[in-house]
C-alpha atoms as a PDB file:
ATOM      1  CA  UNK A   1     -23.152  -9.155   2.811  1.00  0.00           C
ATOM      2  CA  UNK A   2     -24.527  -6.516   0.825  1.00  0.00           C
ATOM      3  CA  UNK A   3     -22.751  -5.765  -2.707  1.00  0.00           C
ATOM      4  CA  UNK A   4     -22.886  -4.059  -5.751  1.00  0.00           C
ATOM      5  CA  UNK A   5     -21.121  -5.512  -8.736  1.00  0.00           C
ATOM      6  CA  UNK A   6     -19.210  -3.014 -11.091  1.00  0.00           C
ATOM      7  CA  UNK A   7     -18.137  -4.268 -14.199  1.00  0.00           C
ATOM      8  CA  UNK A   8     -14.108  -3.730 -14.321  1.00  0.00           C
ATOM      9  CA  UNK A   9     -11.830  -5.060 -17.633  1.00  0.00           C
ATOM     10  CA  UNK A  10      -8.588  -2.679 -16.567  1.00  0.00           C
ATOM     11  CA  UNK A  11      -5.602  -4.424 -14.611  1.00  0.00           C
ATOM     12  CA  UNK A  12      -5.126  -7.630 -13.422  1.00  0.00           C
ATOM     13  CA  UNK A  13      -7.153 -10.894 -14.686  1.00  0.00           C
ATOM     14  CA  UNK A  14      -9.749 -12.500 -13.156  1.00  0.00           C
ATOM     15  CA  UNK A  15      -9.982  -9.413 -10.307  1.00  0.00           C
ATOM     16  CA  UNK A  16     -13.676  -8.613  -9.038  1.00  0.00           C
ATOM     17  CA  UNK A  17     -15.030  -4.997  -8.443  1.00  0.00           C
ATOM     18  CA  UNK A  18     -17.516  -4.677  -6.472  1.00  0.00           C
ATOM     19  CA  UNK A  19     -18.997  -1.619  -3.479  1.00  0.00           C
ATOM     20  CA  UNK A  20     -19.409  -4.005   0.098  1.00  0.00           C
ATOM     21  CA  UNK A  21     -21.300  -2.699   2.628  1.00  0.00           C
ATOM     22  CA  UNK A  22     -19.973  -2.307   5.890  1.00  0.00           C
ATOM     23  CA  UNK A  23     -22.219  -1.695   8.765  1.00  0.00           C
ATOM     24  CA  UNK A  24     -23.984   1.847   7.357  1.00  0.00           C
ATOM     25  CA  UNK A  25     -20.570   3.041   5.012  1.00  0.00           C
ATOM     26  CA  UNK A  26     -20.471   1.286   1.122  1.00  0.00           C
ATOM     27  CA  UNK A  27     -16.391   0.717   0.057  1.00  0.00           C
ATOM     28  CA  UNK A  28     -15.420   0.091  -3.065  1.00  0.00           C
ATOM     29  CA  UNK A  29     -12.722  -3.001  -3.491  1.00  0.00           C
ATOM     30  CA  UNK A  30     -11.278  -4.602  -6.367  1.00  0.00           C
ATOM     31  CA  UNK A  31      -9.758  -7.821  -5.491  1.00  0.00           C
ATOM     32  CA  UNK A  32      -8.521 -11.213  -6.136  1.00  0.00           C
ATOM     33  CA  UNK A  33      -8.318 -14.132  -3.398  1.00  0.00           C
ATOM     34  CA  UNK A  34      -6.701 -16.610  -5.738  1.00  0.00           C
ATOM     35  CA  UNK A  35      -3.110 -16.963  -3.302  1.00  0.00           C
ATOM     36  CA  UNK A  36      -2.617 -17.654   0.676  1.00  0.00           C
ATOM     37  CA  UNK A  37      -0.198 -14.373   0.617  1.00  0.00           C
ATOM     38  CA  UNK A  38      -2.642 -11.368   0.714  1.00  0.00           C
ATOM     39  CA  UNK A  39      -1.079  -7.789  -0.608  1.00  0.00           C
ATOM     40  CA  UNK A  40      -3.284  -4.886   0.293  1.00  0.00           C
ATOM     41  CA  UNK A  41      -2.879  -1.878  -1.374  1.00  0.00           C
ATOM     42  CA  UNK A  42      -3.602   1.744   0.275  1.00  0.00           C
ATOM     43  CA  UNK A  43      -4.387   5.106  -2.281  1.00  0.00           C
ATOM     44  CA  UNK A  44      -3.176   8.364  -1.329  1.00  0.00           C
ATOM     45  CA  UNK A  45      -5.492  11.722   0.032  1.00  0.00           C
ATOM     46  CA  UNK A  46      -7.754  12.340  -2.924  1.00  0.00           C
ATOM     47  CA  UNK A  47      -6.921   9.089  -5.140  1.00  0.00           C
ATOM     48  CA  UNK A  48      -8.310   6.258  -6.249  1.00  0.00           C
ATOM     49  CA  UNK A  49      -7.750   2.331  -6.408  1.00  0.00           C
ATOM     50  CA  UNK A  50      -7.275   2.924 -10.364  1.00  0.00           C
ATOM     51  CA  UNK A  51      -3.665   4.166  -9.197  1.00  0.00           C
ATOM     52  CA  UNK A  52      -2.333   0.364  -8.787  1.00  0.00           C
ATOM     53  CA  UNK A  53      -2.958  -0.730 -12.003  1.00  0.00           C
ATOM     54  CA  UNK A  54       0.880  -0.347 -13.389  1.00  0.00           C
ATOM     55  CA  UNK A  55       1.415  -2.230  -9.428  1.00  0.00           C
ATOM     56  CA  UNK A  56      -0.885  -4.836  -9.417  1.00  0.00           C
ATOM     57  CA  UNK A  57      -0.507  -6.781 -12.207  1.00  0.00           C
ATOM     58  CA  UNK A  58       3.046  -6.901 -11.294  1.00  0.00           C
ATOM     59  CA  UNK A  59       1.701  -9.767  -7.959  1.00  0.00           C
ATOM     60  CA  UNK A  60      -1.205 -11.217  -9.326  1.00  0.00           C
ATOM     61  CA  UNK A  61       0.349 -14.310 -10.348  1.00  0.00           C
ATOM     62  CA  UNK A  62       1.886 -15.065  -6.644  1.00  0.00           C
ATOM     63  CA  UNK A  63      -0.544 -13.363  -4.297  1.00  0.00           C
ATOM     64  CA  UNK A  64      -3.790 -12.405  -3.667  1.00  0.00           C
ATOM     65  CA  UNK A  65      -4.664  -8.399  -4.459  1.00  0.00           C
ATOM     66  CA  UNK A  66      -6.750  -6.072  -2.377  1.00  0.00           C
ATOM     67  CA  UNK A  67      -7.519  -2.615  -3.281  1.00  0.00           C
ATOM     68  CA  UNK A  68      -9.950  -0.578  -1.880  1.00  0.00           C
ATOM     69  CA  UNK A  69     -11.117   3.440  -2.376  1.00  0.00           C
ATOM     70  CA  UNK A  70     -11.151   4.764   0.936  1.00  0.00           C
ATOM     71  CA  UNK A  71     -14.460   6.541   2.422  1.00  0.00           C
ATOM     72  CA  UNK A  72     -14.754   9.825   1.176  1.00  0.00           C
ATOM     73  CA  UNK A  73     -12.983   8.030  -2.153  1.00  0.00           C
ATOM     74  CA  UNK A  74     -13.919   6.882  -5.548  1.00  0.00           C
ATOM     75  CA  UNK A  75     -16.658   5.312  -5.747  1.00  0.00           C
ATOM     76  CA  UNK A  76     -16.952   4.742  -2.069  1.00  0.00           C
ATOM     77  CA  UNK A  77     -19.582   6.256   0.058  1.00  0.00           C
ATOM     78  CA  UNK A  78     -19.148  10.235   1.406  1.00  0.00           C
ATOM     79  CA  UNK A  79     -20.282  10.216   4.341  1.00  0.00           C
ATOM     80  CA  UNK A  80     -20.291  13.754   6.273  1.00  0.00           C
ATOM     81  CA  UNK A  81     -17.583  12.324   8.750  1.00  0.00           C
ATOM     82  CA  UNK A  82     -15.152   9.859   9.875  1.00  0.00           C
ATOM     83  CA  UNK A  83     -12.147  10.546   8.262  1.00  0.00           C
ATOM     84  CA  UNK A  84      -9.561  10.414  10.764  1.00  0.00           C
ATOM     85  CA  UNK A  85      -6.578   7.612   9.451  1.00  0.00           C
ATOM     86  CA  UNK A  86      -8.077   5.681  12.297  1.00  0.00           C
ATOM     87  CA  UNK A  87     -11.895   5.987  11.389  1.00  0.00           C
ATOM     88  CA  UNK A  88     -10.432   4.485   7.589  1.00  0.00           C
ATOM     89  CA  UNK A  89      -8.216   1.992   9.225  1.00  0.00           C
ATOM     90  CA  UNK A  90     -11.510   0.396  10.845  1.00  0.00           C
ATOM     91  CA  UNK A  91     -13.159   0.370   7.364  1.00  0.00           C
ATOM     92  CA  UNK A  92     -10.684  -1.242   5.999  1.00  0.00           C
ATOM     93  CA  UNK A  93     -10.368  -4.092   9.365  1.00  0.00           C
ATOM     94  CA  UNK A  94     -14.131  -4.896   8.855  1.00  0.00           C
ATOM     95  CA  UNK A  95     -13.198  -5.005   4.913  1.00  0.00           C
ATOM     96  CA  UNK A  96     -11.051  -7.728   5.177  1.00  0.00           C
ATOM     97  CA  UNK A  97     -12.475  -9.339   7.826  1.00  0.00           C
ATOM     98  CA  UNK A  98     -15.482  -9.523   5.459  1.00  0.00           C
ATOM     99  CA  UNK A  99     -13.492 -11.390   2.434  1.00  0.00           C
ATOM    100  CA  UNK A 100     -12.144 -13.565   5.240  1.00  0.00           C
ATOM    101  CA  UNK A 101      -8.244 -12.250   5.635  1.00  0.00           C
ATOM    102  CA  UNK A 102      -6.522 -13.402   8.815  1.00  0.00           C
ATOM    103  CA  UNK A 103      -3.043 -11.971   7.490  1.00  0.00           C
ATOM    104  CA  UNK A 104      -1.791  -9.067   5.117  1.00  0.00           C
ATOM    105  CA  UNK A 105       1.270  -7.047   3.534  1.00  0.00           C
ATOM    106  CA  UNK A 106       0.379  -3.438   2.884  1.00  0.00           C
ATOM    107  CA  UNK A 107       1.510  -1.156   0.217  1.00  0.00           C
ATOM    108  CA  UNK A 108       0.717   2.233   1.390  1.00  0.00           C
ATOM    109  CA  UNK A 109       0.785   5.494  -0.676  1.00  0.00           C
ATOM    110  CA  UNK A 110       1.017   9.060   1.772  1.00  0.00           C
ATOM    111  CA  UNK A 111      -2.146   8.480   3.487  1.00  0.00           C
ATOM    112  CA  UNK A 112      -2.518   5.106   2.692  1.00  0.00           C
ATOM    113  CA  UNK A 113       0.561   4.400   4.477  1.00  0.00           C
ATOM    114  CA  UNK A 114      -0.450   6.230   7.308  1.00  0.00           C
ATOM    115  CA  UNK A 115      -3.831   4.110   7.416  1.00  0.00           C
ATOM    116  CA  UNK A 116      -1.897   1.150   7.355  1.00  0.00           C
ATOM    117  CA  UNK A 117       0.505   2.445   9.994  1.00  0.00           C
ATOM    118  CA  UNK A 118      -3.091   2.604  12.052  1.00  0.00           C
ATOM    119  CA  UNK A 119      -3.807  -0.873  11.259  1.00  0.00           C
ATOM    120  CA  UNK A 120      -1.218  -2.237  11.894  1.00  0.00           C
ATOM    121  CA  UNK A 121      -0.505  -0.516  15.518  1.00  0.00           C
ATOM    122  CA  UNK A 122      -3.978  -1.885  16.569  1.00  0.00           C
ATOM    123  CA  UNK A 123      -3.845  -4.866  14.994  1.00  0.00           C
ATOM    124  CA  UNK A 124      -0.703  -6.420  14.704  1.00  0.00           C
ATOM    125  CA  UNK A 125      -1.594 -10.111  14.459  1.00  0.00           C
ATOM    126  CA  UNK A 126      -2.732  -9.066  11.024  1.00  0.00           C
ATOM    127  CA  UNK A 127      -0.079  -7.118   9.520  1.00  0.00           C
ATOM    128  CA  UNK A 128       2.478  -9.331   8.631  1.00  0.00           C
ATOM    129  CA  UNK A 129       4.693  -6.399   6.308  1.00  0.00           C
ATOM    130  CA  UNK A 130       3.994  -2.689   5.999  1.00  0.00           C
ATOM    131  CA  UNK A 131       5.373  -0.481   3.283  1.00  0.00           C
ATOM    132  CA  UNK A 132       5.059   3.370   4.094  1.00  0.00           C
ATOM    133  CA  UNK A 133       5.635   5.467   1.197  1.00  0.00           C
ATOM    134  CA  UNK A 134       4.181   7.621   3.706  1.00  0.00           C
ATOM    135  CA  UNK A 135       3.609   8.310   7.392  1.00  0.00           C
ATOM    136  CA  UNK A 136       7.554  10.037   7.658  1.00  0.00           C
ATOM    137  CA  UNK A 137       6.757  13.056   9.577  1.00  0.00           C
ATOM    138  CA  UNK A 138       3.993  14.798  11.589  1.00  0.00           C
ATOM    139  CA  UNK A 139       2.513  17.875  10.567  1.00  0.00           C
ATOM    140  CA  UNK A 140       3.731  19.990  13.699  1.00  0.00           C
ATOM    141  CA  UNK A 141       5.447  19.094  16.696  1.00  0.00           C
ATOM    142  CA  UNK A 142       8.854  17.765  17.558  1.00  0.00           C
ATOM    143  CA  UNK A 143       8.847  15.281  14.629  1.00  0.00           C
ATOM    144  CA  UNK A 144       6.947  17.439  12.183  1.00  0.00           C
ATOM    145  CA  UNK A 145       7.200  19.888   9.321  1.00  0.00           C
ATOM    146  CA  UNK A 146       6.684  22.737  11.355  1.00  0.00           C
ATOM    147  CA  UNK A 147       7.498  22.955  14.842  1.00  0.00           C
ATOM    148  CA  UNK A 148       7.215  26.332  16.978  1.00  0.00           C
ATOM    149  CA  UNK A 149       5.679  27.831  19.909  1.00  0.00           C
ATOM    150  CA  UNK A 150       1.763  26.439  20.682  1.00  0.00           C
ATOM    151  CA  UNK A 151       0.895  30.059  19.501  1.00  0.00           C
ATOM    152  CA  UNK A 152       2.743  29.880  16.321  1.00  0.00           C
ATOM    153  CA  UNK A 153       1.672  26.512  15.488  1.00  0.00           C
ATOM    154  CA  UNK A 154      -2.159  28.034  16.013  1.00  0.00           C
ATOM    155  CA  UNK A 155      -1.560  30.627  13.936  1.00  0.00           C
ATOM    156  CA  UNK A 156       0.196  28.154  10.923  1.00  0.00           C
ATOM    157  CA  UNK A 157      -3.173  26.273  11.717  1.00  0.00           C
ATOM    158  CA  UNK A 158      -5.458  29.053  11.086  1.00  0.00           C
ATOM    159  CA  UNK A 159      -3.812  29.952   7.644  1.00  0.00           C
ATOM    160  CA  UNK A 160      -4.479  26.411   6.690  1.00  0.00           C
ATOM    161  CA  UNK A 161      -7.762  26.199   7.665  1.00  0.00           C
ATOM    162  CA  UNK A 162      -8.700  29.946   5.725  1.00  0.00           C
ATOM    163  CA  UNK A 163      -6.616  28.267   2.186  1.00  0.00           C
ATOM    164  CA  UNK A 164      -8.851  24.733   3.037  1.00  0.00           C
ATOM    165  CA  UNK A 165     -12.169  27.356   3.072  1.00  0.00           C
ATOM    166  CA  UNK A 166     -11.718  29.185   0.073  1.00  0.00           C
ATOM    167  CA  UNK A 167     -11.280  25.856  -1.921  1.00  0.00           C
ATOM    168  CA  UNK A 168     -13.453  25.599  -4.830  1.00  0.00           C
ATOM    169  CA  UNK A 169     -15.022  22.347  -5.936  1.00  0.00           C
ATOM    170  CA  UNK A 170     -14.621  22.667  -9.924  1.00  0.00           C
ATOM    171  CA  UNK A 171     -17.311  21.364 -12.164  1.00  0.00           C
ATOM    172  CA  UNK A 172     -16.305  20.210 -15.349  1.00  0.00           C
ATOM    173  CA  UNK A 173     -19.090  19.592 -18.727  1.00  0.00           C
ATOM    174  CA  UNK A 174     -17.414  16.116 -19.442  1.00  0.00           C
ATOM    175  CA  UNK A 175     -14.769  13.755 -18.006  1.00  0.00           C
ATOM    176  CA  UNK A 176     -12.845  14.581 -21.245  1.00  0.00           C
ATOM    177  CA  UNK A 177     -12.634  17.830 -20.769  1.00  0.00           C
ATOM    178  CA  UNK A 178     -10.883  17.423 -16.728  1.00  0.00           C
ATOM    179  CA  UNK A 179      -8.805  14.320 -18.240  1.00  0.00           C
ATOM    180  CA  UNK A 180      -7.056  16.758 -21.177  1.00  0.00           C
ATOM    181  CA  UNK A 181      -6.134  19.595 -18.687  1.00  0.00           C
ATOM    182  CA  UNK A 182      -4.531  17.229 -16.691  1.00  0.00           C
ATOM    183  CA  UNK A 183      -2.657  15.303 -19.129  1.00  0.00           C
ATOM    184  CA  UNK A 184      -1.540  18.878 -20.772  1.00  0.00           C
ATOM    185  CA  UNK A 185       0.166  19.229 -16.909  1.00  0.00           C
ATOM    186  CA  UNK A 186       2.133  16.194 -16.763  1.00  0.00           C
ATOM    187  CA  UNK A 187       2.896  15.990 -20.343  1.00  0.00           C
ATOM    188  CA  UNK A 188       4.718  19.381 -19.731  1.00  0.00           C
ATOM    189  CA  UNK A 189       6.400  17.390 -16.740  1.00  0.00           C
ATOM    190  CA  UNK A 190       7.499  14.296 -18.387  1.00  0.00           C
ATOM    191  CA  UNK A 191       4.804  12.289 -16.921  1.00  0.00           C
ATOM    192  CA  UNK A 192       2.076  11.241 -18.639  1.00  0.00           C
ATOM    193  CA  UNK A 193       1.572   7.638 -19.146  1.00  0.00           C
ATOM    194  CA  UNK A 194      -1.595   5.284 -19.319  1.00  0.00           C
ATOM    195  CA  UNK A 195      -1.165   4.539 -15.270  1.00  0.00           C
ATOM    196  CA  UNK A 196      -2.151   8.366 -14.938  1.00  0.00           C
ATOM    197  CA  UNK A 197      -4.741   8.433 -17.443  1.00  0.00           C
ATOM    198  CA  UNK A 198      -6.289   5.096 -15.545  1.00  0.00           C
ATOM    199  CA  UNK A 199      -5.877   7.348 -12.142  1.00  0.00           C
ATOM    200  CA  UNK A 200      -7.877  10.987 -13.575  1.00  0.00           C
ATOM    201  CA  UNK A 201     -10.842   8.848 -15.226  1.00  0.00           C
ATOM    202  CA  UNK A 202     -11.605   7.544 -12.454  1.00  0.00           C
ATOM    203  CA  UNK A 203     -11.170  10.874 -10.555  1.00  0.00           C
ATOM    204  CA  UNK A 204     -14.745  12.491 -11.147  1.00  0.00           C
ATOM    205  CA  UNK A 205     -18.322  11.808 -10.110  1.00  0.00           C
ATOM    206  CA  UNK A 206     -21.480  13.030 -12.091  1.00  0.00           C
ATOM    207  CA  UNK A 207     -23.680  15.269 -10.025  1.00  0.00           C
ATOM    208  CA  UNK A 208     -27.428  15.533 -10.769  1.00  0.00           C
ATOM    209  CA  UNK A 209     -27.418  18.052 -13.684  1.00  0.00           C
ATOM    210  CA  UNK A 210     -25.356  15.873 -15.762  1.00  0.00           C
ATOM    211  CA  UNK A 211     -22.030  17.815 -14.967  1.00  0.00           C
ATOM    212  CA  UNK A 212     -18.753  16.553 -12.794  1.00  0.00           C
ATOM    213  CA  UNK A 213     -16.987  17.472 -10.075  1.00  0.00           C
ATOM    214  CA  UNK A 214     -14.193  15.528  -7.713  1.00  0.00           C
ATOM    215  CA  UNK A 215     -14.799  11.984  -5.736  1.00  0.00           C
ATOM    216  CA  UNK A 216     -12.537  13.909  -3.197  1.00  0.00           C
ATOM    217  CA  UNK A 217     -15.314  16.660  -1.820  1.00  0.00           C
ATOM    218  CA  UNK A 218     -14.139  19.374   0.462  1.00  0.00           C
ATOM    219  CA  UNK A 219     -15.915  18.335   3.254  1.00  0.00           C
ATOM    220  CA  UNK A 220     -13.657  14.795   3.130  1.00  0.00           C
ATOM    221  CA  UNK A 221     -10.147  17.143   2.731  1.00  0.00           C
ATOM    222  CA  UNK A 222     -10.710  19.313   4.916  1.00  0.00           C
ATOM    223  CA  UNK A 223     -11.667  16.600   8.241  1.00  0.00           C
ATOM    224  CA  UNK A 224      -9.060  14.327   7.039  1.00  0.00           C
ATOM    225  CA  UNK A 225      -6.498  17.332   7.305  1.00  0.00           C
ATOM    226  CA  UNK A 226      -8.191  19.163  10.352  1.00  0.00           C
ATOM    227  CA  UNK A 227      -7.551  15.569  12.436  1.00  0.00           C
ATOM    228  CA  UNK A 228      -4.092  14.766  10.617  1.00  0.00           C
ATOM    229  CA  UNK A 229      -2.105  17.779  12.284  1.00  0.00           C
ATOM    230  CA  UNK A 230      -2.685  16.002  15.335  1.00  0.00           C
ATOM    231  CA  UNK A 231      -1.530  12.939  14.541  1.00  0.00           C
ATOM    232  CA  UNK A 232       1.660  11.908  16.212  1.00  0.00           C
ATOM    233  CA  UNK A 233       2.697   9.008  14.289  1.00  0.00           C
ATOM    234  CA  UNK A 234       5.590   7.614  17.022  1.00  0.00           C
ATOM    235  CA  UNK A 235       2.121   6.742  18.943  1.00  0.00           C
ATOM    236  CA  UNK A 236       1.728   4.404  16.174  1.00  0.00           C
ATOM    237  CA  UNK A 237       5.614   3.037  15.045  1.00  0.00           C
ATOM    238  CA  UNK A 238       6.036   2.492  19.062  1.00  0.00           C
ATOM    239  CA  UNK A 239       2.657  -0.760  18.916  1.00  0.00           C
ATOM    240  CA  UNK A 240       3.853  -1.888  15.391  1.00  0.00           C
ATOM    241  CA  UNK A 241       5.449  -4.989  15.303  1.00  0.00           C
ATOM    242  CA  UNK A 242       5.837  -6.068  11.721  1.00  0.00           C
ATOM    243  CA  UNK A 243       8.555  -5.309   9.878  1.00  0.00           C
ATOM    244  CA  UNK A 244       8.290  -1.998   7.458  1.00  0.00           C
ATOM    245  CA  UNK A 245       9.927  -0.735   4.383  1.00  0.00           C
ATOM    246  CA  UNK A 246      10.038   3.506   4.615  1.00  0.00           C
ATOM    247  CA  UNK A 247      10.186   4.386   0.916  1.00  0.00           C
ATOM    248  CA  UNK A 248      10.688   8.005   1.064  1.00  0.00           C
ATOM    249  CA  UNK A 249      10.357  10.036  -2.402  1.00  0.00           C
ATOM    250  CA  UNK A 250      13.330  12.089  -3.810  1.00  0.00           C
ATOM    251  CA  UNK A 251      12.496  15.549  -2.346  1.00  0.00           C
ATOM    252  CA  UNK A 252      11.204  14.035   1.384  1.00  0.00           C
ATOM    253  CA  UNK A 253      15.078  12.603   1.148  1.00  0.00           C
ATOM    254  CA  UNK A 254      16.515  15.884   0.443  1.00  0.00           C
ATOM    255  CA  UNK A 255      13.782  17.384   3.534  1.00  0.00           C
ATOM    256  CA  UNK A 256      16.162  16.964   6.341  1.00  0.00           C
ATOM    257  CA  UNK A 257      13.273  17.740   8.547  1.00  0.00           C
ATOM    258  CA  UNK A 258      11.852  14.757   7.279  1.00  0.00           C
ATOM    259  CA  UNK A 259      15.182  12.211   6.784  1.00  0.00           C
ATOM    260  CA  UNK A 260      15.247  13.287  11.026  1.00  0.00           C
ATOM    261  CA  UNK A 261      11.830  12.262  11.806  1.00  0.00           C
ATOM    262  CA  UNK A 262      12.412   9.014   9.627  1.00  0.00           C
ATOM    263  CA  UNK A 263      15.375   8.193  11.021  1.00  0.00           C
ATOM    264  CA  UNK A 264      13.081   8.929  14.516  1.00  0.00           C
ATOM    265  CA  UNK A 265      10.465   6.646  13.685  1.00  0.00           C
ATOM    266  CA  UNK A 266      12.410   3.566  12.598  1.00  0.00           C
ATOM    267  CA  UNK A 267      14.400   3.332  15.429  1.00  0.00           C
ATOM    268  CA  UNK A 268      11.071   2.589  17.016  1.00  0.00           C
ATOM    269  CA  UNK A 269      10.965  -0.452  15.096  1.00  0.00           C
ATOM    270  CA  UNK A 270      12.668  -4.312  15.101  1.00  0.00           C
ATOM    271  CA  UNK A 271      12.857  -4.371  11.522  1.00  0.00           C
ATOM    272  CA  UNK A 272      13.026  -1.627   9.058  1.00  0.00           C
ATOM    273  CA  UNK A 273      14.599  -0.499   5.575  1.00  0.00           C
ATOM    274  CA  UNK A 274      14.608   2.172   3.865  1.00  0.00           C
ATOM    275  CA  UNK A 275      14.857   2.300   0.230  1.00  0.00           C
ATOM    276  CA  UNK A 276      15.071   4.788  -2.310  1.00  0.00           C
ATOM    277  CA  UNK A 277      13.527   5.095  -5.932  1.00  0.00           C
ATOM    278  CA  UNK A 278      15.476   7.404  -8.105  1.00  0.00           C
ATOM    279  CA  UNK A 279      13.534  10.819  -9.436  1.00  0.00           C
ATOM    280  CA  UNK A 280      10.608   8.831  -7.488  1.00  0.00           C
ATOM    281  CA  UNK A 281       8.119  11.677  -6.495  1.00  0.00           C
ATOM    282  CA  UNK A 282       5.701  11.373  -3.162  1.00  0.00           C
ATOM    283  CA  UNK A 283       2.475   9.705  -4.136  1.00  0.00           C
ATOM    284  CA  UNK A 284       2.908   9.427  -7.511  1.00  0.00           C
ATOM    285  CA  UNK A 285       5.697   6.977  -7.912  1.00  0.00           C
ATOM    286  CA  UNK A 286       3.259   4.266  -8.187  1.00  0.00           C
ATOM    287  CA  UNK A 287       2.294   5.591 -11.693  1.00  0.00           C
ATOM    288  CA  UNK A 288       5.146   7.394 -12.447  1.00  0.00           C
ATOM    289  CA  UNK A 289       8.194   4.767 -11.704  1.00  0.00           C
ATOM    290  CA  UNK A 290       5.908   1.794 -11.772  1.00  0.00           C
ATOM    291  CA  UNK A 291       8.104  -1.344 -12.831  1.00  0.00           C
ATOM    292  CA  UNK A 292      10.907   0.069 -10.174  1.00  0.00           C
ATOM    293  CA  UNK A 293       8.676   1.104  -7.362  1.00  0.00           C
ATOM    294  CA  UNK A 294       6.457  -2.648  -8.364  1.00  0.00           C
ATOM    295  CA  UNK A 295       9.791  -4.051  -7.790  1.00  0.00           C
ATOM    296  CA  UNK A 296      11.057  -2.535  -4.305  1.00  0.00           C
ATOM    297  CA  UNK A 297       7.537  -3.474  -3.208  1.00  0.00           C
ATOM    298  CA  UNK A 298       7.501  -7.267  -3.956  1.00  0.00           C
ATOM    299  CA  UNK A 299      11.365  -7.878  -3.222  1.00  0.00           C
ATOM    300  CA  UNK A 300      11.238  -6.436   0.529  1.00  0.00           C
ATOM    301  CA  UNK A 301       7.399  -8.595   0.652  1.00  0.00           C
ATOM    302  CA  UNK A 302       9.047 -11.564  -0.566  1.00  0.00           C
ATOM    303  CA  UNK A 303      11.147 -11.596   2.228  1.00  0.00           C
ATOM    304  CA  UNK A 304       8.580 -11.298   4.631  1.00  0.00           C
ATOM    305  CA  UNK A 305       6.252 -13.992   3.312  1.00  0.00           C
ATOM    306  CA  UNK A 306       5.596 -17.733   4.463  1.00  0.00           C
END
């Protein structure tokens, strides 16, 4: 096995860092394998593994921690392709089976929790809990955000794809400068906290002249996207059988779009929940609510662990 060591002091003790290589794509993992119980913990579209670290130290005393940064993620490798949830689902299969993980929980964040729905439809001797702050609705369809005629749903497509093409990769002189326009944001929002500071400095990659731009490059968003409104995640509920935890933020709750195509999916299911985090917002809960949404995660685990 081919790694990389990166030096890491933030989060939980005695957790390694490290880029493995897997077949021809490098991921990026920090981990501890100190516990039988194995938590593995899924980033959102665009985020990084730094986004655990309010989460993580929260189970490093009773189970072992996995947290990777996705292809097209991080520190991870960029390759041109493979980013449907299923092309990152395999990454992360090979991952584990690399550090030697027979069984898992999974935390999943938006498309993190629609990777791990992947894994764990195709491999459900390994999934023994699956938390999907994520994965509630399809894009189009029956069970999605939009749902019209096959023309209309074209044309919704092609407006996407024309606001996805005239995206512009910024480039910013230093770290510093990227870090204090977004803390300026979510200070206006009532946000800011250290877990979101850990998340943006680890949000930036130096390019060749010495300036940055995003981990998350246009040419990742815009495949991942292109192959997600195609996605019909009942495909997926209907071959999971572990039981899952739907952790819908406040305004998906309010969606009734969304509540429907819940409601859809986890009748699909043996065992569900659903649980909500007050003022918890999609994606960012994890840094924003940490010590409650740290707390829904490892009660409805607990349950499910030997």
């Amino acid at each position: 096995m081919n790694r990389v060591c990166i030096n890491s002091t933030r989060g939980a003790k005695k957790m390694k860092e490290e880029i493995i290589k897997l077949e021809h794509i490098g991921i990026n993992v920090k981990y501890s394998l100190d516990y039988k119980e194995v938590v593995l913990f899924l980033h959102f579209s665009g985020g990084n593994l730094n986004m655990w670290e309010g989460i993580i130290p929260q189970f490093a005393d009773k189970y072992s921690v996995i947290a990777p940064d996705f292809r097209g993620h991080g520190k991870s490798d960029k390759p041109l392709t493979g980013y449907h949830i299923d092309d990152m689902a395999n990454d992360i299969y090979i991952l584990l089976q690399r550090l030697n993980v027979d069984h898992c929980h999974i935390v999943g964040s938006s498309m993190g929790a629609e990777i791990g729905l992947s894994l764990a439809a195709s491999h459900p001797e390994l999934v023994k809990s699956l938390i999907c702050e994520g994965a509630l609705c399809n894009e189009f369809g029956e069970h999605g955000l939009f749902n019209g005629t096959e023309d209309e749903i074209e044309q919704n497509k092609e407006v996407q794809r024309a606001q996805l093409a005239e995206r512009i990769e910024r480039v910013f002189k230093t770290k510093d400068e990227y870090i204090e326009e977004e803390r300026e944001e979510f200070v206006q929002e009532g946000l800011w906290n250290e877990y979101f500071l850990a998340y943006f400095e680890n949000n930036l990659q130096q390019m060749k002249d010495g300036n940055f731009t995003y981990c998350y490059l246009n040419h990742v968003r815009t495949e991942y996207i292109h192959k997600y409104w195609d996605v019909k995640f009942e495909q997926y509920y209907e071959k999971v059988q572990c039981p899952v935890l739907f952790l819908p933020g406040e305004e998906e709750w309010e969606d009734e779009k969304i509540r429907k195509s819940l409601h859809t999916f986890a009748s699909l299911l043996d065992i569900y929940e659903i649980e909500r985090i007050e003022k918890s917002i999609h994606a960012y809960v994890w840094m924003q609510l940490p010590i409650a949404a740290g707390e829904v995660a490892k009660r409805f685990i607990s349950k499910h662990a030997e």
